[in-house]
C-alpha atoms as a PDB file:
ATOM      1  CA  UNK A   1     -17.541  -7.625 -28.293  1.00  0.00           C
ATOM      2  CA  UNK A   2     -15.227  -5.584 -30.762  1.00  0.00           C
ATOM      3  CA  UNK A   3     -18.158  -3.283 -31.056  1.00  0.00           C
ATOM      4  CA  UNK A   4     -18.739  -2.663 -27.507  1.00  0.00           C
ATOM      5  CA  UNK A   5     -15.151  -2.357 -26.612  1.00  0.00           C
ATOM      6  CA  UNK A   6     -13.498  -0.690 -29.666  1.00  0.00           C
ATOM      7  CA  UNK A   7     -15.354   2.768 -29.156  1.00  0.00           C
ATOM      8  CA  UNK A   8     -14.675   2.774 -25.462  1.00  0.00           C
ATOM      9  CA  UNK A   9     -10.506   1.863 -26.317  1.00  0.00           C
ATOM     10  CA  UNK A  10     -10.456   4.301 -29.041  1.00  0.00           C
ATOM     11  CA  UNK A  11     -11.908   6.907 -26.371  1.00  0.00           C
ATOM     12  CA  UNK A  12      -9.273   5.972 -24.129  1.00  0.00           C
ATOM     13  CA  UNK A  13      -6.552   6.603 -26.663  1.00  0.00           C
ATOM     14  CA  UNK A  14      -7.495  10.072 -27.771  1.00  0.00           C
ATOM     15  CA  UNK A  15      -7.321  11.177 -24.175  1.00  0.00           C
ATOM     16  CA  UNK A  16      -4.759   9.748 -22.725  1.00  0.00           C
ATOM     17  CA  UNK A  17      -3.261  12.635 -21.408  1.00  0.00           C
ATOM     18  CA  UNK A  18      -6.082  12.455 -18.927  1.00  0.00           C
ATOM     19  CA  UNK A  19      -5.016   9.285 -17.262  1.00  0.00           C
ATOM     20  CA  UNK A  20      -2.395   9.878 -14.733  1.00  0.00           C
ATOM     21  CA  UNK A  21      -4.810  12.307 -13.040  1.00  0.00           C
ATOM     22  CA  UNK A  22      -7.672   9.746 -13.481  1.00  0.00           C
ATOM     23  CA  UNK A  23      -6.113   7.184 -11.471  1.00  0.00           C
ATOM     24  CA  UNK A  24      -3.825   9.530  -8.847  1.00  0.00           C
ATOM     25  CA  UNK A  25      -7.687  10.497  -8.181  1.00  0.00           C
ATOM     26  CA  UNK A  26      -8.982   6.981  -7.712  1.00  0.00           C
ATOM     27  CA  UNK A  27      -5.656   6.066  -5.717  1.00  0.00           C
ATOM     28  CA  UNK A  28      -6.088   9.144  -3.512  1.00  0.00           C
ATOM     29  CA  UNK A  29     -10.039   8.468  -2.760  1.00  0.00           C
ATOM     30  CA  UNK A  30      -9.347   4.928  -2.165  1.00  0.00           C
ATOM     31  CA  UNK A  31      -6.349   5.762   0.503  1.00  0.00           C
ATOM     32  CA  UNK A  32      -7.969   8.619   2.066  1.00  0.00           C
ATOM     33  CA  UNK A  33      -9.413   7.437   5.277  1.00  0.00           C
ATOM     34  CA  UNK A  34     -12.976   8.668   5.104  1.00  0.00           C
ATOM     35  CA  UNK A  35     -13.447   8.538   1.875  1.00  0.00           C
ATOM     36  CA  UNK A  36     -12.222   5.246   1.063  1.00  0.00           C
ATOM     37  CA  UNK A  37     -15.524   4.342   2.830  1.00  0.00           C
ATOM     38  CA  UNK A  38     -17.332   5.802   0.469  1.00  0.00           C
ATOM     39  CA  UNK A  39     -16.150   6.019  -3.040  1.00  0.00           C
ATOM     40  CA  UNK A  40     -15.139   1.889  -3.964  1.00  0.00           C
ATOM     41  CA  UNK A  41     -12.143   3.106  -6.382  1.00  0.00           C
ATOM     42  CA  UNK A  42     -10.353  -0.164  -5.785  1.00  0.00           C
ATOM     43  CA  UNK A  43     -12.532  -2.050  -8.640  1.00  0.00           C
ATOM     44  CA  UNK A  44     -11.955   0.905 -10.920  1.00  0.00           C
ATOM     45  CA  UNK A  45      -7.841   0.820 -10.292  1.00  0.00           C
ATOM     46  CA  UNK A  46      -7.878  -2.785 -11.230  1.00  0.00           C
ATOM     47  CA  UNK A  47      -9.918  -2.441 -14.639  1.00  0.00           C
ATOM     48  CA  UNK A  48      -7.493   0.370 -15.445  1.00  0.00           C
ATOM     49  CA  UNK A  49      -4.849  -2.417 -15.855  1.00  0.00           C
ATOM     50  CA  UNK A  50      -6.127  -4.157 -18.914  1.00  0.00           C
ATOM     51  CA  UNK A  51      -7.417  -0.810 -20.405  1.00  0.00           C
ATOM     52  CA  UNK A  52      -4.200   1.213 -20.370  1.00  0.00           C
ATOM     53  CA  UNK A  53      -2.479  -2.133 -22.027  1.00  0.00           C
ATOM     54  CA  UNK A  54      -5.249  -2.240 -24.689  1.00  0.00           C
ATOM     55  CA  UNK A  55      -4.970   1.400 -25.322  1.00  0.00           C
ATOM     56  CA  UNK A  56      -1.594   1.508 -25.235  1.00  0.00           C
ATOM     57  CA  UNK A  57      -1.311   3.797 -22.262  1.00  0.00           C
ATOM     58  CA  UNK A  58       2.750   3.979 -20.649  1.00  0.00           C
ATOM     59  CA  UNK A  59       2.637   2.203 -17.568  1.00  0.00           C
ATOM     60  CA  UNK A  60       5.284   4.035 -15.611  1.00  0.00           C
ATOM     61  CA  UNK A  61       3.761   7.418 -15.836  1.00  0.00           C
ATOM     62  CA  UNK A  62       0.270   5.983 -14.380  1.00  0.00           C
ATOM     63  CA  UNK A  63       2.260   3.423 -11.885  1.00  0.00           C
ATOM     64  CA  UNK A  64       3.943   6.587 -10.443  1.00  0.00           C
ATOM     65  CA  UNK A  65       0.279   8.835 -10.882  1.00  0.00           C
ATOM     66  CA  UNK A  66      -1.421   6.004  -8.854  1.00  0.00           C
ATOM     67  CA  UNK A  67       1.344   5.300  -5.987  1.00  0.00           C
ATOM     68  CA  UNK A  68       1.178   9.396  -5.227  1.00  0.00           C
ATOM     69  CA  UNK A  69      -2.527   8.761  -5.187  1.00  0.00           C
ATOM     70  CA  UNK A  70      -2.419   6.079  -2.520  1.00  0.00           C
ATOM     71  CA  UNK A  71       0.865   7.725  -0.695  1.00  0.00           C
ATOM     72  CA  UNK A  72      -1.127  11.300  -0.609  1.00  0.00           C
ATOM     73  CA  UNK A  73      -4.559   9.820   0.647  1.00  0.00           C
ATOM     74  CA  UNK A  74      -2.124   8.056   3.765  1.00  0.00           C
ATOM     75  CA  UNK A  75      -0.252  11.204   4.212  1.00  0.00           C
ATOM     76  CA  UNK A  76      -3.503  12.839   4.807  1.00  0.00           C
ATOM     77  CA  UNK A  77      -5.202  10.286   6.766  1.00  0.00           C
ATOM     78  CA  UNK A  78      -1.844  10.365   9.322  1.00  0.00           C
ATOM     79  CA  UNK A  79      -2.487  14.780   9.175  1.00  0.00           C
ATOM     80  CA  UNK A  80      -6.175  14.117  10.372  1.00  0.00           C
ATOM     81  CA  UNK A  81      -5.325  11.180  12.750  1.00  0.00           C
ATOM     82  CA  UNK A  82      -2.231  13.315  14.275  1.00  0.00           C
ATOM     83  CA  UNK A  83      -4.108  16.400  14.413  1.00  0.00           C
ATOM     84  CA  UNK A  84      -7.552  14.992  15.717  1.00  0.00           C
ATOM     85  CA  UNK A  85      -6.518  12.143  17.472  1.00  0.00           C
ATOM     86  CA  UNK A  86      -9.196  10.820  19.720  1.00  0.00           C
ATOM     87  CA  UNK A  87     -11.850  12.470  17.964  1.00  0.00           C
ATOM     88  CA  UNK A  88     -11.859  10.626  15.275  1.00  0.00           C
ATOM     89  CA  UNK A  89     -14.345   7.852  15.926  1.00  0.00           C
ATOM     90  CA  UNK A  90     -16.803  11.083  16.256  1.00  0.00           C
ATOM     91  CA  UNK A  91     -16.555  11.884  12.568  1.00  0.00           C
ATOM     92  CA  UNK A  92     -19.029  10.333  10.280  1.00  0.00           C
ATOM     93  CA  UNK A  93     -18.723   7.802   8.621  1.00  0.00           C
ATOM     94  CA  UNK A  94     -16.324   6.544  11.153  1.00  0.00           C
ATOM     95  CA  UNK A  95     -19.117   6.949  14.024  1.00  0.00           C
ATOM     96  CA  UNK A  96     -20.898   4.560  12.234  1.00  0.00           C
ATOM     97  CA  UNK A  97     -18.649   2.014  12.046  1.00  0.00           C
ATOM     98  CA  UNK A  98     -17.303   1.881  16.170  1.00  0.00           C
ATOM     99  CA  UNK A  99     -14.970  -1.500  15.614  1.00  0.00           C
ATOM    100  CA  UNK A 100     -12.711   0.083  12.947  1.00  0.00           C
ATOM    101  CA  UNK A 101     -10.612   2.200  15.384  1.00  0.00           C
ATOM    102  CA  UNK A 102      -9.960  -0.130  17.748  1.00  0.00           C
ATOM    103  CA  UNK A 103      -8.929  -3.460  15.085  1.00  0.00           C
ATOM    104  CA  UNK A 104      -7.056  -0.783  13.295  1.00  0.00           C
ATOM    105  CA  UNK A 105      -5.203   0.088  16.467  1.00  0.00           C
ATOM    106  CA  UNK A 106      -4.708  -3.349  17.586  1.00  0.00           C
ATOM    107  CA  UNK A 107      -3.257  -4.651  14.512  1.00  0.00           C
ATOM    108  CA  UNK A 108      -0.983  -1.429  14.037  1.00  0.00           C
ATOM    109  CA  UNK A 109       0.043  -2.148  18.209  1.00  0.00           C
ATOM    110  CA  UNK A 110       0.979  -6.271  16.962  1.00  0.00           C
ATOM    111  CA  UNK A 111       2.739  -4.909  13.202  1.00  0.00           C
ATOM    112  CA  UNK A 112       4.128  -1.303  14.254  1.00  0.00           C
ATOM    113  CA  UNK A 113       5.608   0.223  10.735  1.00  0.00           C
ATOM    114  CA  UNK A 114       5.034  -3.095   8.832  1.00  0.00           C
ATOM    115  CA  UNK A 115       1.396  -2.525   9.535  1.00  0.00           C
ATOM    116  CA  UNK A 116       1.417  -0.132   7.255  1.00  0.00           C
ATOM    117  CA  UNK A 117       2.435  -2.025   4.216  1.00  0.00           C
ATOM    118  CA  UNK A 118      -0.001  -4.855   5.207  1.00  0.00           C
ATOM    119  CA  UNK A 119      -2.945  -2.522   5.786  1.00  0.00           C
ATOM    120  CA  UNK A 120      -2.604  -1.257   2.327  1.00  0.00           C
ATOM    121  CA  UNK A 121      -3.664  -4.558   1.282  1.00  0.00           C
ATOM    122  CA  UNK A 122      -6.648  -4.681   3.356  1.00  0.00           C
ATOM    123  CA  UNK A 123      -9.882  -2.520   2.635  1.00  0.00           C
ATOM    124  CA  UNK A 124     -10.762  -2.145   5.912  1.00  0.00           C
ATOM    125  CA  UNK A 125      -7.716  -1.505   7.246  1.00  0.00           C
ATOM    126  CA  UNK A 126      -6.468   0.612   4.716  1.00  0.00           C
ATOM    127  CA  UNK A 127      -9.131   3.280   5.934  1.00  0.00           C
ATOM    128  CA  UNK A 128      -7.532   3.127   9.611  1.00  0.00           C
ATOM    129  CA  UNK A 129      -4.255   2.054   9.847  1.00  0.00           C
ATOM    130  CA  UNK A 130      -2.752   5.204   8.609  1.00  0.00           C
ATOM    131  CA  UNK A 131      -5.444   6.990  11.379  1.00  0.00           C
ATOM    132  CA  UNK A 132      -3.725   5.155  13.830  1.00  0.00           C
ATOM    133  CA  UNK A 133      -0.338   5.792  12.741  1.00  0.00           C
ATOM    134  CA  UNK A 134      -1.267   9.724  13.289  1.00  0.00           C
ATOM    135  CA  UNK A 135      -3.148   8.991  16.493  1.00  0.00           C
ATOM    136  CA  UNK A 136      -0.543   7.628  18.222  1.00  0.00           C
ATOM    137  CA  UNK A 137       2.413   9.924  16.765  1.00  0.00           C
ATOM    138  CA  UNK A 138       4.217   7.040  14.493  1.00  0.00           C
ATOM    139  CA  UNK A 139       7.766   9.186  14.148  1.00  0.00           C
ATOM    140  CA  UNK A 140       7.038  11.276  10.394  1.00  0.00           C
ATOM    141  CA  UNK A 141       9.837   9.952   8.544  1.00  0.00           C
ATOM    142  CA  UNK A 142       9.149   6.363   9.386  1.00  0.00           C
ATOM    143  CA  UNK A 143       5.611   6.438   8.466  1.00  0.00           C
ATOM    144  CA  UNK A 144       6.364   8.603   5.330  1.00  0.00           C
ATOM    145  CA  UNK A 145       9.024   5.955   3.695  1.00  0.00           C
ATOM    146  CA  UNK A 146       6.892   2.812   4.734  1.00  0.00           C
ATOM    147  CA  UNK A 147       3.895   4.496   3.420  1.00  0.00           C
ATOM    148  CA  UNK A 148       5.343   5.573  -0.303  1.00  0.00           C
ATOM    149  CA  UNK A 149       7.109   2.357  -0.586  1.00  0.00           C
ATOM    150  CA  UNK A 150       4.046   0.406  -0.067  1.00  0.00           C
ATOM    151  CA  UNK A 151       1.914   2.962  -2.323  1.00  0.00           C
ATOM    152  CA  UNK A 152       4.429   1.947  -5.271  1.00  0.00           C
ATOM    153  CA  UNK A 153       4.134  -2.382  -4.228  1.00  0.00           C
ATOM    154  CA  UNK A 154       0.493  -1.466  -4.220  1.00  0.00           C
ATOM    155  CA  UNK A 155       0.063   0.118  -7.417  1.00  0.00           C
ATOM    156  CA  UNK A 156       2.394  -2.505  -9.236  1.00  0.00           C
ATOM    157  CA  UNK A 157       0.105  -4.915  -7.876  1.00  0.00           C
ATOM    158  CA  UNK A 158      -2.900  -3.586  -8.644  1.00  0.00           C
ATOM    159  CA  UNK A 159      -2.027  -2.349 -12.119  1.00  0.00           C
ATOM    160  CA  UNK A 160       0.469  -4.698 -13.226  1.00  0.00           C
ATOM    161  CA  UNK A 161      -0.951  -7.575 -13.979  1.00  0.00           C
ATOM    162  CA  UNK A 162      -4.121  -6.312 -15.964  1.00  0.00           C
ATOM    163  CA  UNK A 163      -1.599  -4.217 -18.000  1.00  0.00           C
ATOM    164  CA  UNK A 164       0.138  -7.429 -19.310  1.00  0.00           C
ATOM    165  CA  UNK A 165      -3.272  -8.865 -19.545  1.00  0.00           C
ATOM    166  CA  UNK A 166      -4.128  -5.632 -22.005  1.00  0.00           C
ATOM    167  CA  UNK A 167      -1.229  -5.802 -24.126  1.00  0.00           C
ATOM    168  CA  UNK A 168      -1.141  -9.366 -24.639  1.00  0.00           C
ATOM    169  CA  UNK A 169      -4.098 -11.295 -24.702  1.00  0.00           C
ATOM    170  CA  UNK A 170      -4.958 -11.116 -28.403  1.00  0.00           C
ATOM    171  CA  UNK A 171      -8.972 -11.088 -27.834  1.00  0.00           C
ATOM    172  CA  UNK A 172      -8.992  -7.833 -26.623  1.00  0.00           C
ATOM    173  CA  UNK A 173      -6.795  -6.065 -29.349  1.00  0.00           C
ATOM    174  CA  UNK A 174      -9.651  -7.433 -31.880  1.00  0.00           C
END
């Protein structure tokens, strides 16, 4: 396994510097409404975990890379949902998929703000909630401090545990 792994950890190491944009990219494709549809970051965030403790990687600089990911792909998806409201569920690759909008809107209607924190946690949902939140004008500031605080729980979550995982499972240090 050493042999496998080693090359790829030591690859890691050298460019390290490279990291916090790796995974503010991954966060941000994985928030942003439409393409969250079509690039499946989430699998990639969570295997970052266990390589950035292996590698030695800082976790705070990457936990704060990957919640301005996830916060900046909302933000955006709020713009587009705020700006283009009903014509939305015109836009591929939401045409193709006519029940998002409407679940998205009716669990956002039963949650209001807390919706947001909960759809972060959902794939589907993550991809329309924030929509919604633009669509039907969610006040700026509210949606804004709901939607960076659950970018950081998110990231923690995500990252967190596979970066204990890295640093202290001895298995994977040899």
């Amino acid at each position: 396994m050493d042999t496998l792994v080693g090359p790829f950890i030591e690859f890691v190491k050298a460019n390290q510097a490279w990291a916090p944009a790796i995974i503010f990219a991954l966060c941000f494709a994985e928030s942003l409404a439409v393409l969250s549809l079509i690039v499946p970051a989430w699998a990639m965030i969570v295997a970052f975990g266990p390589l950035m403790g292996t590698a030695g990687i800082p976790f705070t600089p990457i936990l704060i890379a990957a919640a301005l990911g996830a916060a900046a792909g909302d933000w955006i998806s709020y713009w587009f949902g705020y700006v283009f409201k009903d014509k939305v569920g015109q836009i591929w690759p939401l045409s193709k998929y006519p029940d998002m909008l409407p679940k998205g809107h009716a669990f956002f209607e039963k949650w209001g703000v807390w919706a947001i924190f909960l759809g972060r946690f959902s794939g589907p949902l993550r991809a329309s909630v924030p929509l919604i939140a633009g669509m039907v004008a969610m006040p700026q500031v509210k949606f804004q401090i709901a939607n960076v605080v659950s970018a950081f729980i998110w990231a923690g979550a995500l990252l967190l545990p596979g970066n204990y995982l890295g640093q202290y499972l001895p298995f994977l240090h040899k």
